[in-house]
N, C-alpha and C. Protein backbone atom coordinates (compact mmCIF):
# COMPACT_ATOMS: atom_id res chain seq x y z
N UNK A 1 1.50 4.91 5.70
CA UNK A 1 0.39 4.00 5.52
C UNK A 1 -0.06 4.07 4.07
N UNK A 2 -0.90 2.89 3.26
CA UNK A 2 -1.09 3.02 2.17
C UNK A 2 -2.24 2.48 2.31
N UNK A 3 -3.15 3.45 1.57
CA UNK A 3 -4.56 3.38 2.03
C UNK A 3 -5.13 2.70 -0.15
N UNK A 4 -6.00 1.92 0.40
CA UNK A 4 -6.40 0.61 -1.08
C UNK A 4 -7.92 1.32 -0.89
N UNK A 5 -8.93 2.38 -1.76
CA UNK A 5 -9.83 2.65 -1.88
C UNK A 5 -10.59 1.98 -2.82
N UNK A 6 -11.04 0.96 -2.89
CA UNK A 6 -11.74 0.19 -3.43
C UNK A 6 -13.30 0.81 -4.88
N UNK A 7 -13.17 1.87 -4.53
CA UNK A 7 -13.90 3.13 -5.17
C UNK A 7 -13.31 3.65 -6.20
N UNK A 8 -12.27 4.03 -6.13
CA UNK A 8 -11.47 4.13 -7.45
C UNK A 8 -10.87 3.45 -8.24
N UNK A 9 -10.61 3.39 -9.72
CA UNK A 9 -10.61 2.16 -10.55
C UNK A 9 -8.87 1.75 -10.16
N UNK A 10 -8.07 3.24 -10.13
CA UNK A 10 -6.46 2.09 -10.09
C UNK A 10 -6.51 2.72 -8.66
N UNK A 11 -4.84 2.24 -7.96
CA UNK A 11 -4.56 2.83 -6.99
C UNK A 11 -3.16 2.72 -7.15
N UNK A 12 -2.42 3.19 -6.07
CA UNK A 12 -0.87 4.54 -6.39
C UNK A 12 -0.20 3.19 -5.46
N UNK A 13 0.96 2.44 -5.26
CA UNK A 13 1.88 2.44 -4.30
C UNK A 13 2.92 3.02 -4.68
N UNK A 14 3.57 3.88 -3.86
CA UNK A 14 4.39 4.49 -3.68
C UNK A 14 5.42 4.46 -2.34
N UNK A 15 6.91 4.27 -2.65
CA UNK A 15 7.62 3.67 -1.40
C UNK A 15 8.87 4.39 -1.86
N UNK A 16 9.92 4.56 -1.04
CA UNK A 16 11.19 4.38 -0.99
C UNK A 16 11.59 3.42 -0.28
N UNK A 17 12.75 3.32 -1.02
CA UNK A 17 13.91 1.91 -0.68
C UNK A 17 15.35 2.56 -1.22
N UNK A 18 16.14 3.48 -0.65
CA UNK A 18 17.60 4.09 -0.89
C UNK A 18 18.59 2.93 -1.13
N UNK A 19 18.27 1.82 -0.61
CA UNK A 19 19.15 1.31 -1.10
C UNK A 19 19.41 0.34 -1.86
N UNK A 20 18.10 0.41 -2.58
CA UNK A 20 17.95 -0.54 -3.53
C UNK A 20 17.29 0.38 -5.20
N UNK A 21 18.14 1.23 -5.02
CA UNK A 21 18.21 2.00 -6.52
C UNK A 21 18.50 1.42 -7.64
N UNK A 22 18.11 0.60 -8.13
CA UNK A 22 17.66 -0.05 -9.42
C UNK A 22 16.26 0.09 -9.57
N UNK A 23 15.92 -0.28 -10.96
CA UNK A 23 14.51 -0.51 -11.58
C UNK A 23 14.07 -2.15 -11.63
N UNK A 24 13.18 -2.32 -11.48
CA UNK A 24 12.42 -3.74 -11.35
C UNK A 24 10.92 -3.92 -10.69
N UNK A 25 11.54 -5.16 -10.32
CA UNK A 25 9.54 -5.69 -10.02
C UNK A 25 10.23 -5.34 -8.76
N UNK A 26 9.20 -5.58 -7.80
CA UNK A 26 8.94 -5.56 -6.47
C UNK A 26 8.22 -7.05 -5.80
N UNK A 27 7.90 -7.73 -4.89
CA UNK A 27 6.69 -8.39 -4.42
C UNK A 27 5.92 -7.55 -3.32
N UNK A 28 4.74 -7.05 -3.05
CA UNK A 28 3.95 -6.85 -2.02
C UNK A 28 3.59 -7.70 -1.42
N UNK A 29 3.58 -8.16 -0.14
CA UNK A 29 3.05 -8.91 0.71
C UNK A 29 1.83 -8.43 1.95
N UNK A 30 0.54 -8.31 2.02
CA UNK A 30 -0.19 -8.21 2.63
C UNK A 30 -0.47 -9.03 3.67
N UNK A 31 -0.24 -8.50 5.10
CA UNK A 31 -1.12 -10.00 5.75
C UNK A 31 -2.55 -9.03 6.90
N UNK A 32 -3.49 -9.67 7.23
CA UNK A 32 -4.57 -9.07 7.53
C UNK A 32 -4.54 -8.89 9.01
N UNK A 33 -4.63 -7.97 10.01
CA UNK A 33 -4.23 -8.09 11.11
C UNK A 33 -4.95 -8.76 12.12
N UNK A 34 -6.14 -8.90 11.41
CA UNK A 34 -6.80 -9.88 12.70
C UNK A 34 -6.99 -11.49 11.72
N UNK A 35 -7.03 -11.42 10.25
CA UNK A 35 -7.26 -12.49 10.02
C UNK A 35 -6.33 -13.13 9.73
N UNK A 36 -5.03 -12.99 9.82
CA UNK A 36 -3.44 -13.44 9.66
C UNK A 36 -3.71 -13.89 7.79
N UNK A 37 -4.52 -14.04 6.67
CA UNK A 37 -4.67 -14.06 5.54
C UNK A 37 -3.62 -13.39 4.71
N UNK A 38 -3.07 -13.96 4.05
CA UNK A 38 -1.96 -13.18 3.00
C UNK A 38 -2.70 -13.14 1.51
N UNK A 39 -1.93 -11.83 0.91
CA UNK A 39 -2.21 -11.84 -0.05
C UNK A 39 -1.07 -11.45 -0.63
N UNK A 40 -0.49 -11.78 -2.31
CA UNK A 40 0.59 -11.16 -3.09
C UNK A 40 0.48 -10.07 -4.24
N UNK A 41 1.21 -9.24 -4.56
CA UNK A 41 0.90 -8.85 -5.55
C UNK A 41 2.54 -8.28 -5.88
N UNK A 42 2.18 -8.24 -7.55
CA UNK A 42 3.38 -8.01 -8.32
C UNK A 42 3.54 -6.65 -8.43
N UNK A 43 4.92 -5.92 -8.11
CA UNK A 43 4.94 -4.48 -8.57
C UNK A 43 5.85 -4.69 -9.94
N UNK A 44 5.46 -4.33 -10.98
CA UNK A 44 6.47 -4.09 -12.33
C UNK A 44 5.99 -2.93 -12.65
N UNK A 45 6.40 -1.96 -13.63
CA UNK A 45 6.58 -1.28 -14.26
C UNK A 45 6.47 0.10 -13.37
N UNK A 46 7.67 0.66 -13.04
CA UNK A 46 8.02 1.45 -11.97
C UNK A 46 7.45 2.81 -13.05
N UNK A 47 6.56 3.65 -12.04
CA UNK A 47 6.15 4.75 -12.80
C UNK A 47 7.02 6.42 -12.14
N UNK A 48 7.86 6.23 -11.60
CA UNK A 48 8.91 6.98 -10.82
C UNK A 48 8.90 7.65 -11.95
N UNK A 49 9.67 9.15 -12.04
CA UNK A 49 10.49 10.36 -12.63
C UNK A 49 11.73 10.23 -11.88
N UNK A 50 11.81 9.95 -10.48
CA UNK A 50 13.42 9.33 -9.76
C UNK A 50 13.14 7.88 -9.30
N UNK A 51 14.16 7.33 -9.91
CA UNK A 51 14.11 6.00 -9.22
C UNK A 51 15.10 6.27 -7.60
N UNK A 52 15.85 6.65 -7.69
CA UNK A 52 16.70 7.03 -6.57
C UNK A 52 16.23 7.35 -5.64
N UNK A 53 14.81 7.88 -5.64
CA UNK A 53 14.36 8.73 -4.24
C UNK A 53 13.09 8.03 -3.94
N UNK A 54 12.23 7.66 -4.78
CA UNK A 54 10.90 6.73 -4.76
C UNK A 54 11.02 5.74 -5.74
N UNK A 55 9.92 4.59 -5.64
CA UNK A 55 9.09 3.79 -6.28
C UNK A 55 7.82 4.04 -6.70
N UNK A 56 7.05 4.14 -7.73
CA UNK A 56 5.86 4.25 -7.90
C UNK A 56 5.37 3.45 -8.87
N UNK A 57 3.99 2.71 -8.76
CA UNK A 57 2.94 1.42 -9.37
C UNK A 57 1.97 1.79 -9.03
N UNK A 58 1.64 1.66 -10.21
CA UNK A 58 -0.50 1.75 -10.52
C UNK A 58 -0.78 0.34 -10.68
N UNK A 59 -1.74 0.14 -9.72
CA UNK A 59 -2.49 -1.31 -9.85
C UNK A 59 -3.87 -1.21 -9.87
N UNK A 60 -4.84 -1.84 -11.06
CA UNK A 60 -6.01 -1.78 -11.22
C UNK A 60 -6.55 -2.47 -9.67
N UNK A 61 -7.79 -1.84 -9.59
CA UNK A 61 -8.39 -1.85 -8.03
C UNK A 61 -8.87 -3.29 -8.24
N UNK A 62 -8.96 -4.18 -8.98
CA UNK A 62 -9.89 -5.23 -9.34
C UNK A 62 -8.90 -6.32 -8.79
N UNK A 63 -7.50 -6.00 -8.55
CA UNK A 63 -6.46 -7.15 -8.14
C UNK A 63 -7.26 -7.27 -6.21
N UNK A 64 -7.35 -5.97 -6.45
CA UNK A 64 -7.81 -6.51 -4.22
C UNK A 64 -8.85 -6.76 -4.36
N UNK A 65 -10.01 -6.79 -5.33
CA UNK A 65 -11.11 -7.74 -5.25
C UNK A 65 -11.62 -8.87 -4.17
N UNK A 66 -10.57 -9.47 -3.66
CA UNK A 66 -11.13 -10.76 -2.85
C UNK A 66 -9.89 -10.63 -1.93
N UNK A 67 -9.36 -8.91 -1.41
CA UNK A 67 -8.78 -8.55 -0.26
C UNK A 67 -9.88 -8.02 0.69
N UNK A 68 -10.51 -8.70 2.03
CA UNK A 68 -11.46 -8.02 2.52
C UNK A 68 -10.90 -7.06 3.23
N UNK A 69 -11.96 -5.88 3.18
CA UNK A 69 -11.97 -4.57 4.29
C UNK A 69 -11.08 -4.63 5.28
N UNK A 70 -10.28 -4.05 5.88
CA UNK A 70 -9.89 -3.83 6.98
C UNK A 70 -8.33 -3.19 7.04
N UNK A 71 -7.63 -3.60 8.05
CA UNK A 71 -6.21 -3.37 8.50
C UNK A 71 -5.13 -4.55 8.16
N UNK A 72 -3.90 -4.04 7.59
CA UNK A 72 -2.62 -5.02 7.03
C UNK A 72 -1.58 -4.75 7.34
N UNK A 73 -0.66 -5.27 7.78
CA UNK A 73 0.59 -5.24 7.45
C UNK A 73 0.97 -5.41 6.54
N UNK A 74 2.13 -4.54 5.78
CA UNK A 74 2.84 -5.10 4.45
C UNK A 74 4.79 -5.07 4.54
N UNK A 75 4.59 -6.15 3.90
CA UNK A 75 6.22 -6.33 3.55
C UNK A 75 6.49 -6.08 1.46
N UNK A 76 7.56 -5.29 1.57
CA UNK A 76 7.64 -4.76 -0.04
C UNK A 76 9.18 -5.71 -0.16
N UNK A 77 9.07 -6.80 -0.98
CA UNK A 77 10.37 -7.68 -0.96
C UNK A 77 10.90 -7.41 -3.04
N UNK A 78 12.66 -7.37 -2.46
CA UNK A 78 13.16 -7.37 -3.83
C UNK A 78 13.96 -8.57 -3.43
N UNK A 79 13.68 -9.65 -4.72
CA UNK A 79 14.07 -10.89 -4.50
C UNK A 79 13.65 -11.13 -2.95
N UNK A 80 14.71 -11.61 -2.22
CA UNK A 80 13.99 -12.58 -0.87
C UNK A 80 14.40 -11.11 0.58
N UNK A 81 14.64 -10.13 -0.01
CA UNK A 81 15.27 -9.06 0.85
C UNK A 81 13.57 -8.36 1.15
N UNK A 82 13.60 -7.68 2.61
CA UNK A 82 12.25 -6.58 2.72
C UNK A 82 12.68 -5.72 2.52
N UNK A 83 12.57 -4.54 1.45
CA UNK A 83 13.08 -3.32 1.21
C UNK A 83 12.28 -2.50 2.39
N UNK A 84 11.00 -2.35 2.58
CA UNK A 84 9.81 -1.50 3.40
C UNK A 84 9.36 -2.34 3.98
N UNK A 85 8.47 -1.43 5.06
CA UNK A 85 7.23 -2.63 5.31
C UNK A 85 6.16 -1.59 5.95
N UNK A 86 5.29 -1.72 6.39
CA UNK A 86 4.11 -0.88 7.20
C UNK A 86 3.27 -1.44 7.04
N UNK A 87 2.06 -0.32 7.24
CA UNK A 87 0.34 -0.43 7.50
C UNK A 87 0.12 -0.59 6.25
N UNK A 88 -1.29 -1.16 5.74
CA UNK A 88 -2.12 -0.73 4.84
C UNK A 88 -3.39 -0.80 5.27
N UNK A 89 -4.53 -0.40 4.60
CA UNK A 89 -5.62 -0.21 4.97
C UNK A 89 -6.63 -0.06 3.99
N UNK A 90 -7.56 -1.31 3.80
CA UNK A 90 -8.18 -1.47 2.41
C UNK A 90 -9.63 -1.26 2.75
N UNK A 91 -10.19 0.10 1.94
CA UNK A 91 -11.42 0.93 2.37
C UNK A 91 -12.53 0.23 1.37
N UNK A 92 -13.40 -0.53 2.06
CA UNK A 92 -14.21 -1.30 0.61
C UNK A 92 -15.37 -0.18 0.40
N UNK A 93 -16.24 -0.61 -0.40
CA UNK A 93 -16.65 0.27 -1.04
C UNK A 93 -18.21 -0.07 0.33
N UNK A 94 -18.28 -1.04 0.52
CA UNK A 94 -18.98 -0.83 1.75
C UNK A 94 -19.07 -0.13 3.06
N UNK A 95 -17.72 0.48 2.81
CA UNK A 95 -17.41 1.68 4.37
C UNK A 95 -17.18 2.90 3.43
N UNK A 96 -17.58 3.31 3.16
CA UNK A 96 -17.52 4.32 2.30
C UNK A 96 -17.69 5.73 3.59
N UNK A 97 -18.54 5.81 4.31
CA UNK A 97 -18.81 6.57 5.26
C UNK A 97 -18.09 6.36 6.24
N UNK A 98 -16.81 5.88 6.80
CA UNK A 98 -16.05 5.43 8.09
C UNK A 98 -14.80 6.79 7.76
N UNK A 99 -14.44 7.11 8.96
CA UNK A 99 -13.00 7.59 9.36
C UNK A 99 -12.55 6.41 9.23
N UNK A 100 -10.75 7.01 8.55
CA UNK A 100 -9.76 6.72 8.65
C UNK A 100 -8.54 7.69 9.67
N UNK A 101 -8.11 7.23 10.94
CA UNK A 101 -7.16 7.98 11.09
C UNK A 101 -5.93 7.71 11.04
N UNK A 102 -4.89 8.45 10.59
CA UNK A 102 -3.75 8.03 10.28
C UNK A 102 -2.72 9.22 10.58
N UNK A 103 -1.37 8.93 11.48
CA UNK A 103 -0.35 10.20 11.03
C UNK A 103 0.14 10.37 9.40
N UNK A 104 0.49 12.21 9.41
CA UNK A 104 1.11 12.18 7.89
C UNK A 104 2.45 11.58 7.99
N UNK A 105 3.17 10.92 8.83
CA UNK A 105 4.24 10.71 8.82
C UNK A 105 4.72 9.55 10.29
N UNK A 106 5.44 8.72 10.16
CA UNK A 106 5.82 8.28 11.31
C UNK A 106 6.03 9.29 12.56
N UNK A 107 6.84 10.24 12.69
CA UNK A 107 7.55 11.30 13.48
C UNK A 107 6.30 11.76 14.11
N UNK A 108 5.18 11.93 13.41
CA UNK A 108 4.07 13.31 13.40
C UNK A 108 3.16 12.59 14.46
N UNK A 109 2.69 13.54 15.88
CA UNK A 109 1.81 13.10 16.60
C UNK A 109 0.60 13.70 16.13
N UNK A 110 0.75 14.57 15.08
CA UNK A 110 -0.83 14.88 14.43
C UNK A 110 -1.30 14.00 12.93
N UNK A 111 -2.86 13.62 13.20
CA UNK A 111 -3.82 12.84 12.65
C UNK A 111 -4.33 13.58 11.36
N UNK A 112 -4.33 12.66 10.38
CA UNK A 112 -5.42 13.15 9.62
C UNK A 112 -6.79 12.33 9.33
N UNK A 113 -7.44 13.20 9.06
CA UNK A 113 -8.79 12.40 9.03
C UNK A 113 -9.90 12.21 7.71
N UNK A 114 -10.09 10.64 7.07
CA UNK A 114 -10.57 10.58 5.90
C UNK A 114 -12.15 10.40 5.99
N UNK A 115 -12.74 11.37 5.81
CA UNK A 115 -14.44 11.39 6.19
C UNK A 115 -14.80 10.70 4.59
N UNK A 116 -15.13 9.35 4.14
CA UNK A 116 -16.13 9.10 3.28
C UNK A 116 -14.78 9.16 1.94
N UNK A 117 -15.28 9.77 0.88
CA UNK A 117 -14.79 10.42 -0.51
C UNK A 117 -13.80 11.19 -0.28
């Protein structure tokens, strides 16, 4: 899951895709789970030490600006292919005090829990 804290100025995506080991942009695709709303965003400038094993992008928090609060699905597309896809979960600065629960891992039946900060 990739959690969008609206509180802090950038935020991290971070993904693997094995089989798409090259360097490039990415597209993110957001859609909202109850409000079916999409949103896009550009991944360029891969901040990886391995490209082979991860992806990593810093995006100023000001791009989800007019992403409201809640629960997403995402699709991570190179050219018209989905490399990833999952949850996201965009914490506005108005829930600041809410749990988040989430596994550390698909596999994992144990929760972690984000109290606030």
């Amino acid at each position: 899951m990739i959690l969008i804290d609206k509180i802090k100025p950038t935020q991290r995506i971070v993904f693997s895709a094995n089989h798409f080991n090259v360097d490039g942009s990415f597209l993110l695709k957001i859609t909202g789970d109850s409000s079916k709303e999409s949103f896009h965003f550009n991944l360029d400038n891969n901040l990886s030490t391995d490209s082979e094993r991860y992806f990593m992008y810093q995006l100023t928090t000001e791009l989800f600006d007019a992403v409201p609060s809640g629960f997403y699905s995402y699709n991570i597309f190179k050219d018209a292919l989905v490399v990833t896809s999952g949850k996201l979960y965009v914490k506005g600065i108005e829930t600041d005090n809410e749990q988040i629960f989430m596994p550390e891992s698909p596999e994992d039946d144990e929760y972690i829990v984000y109290n606030g900060r």
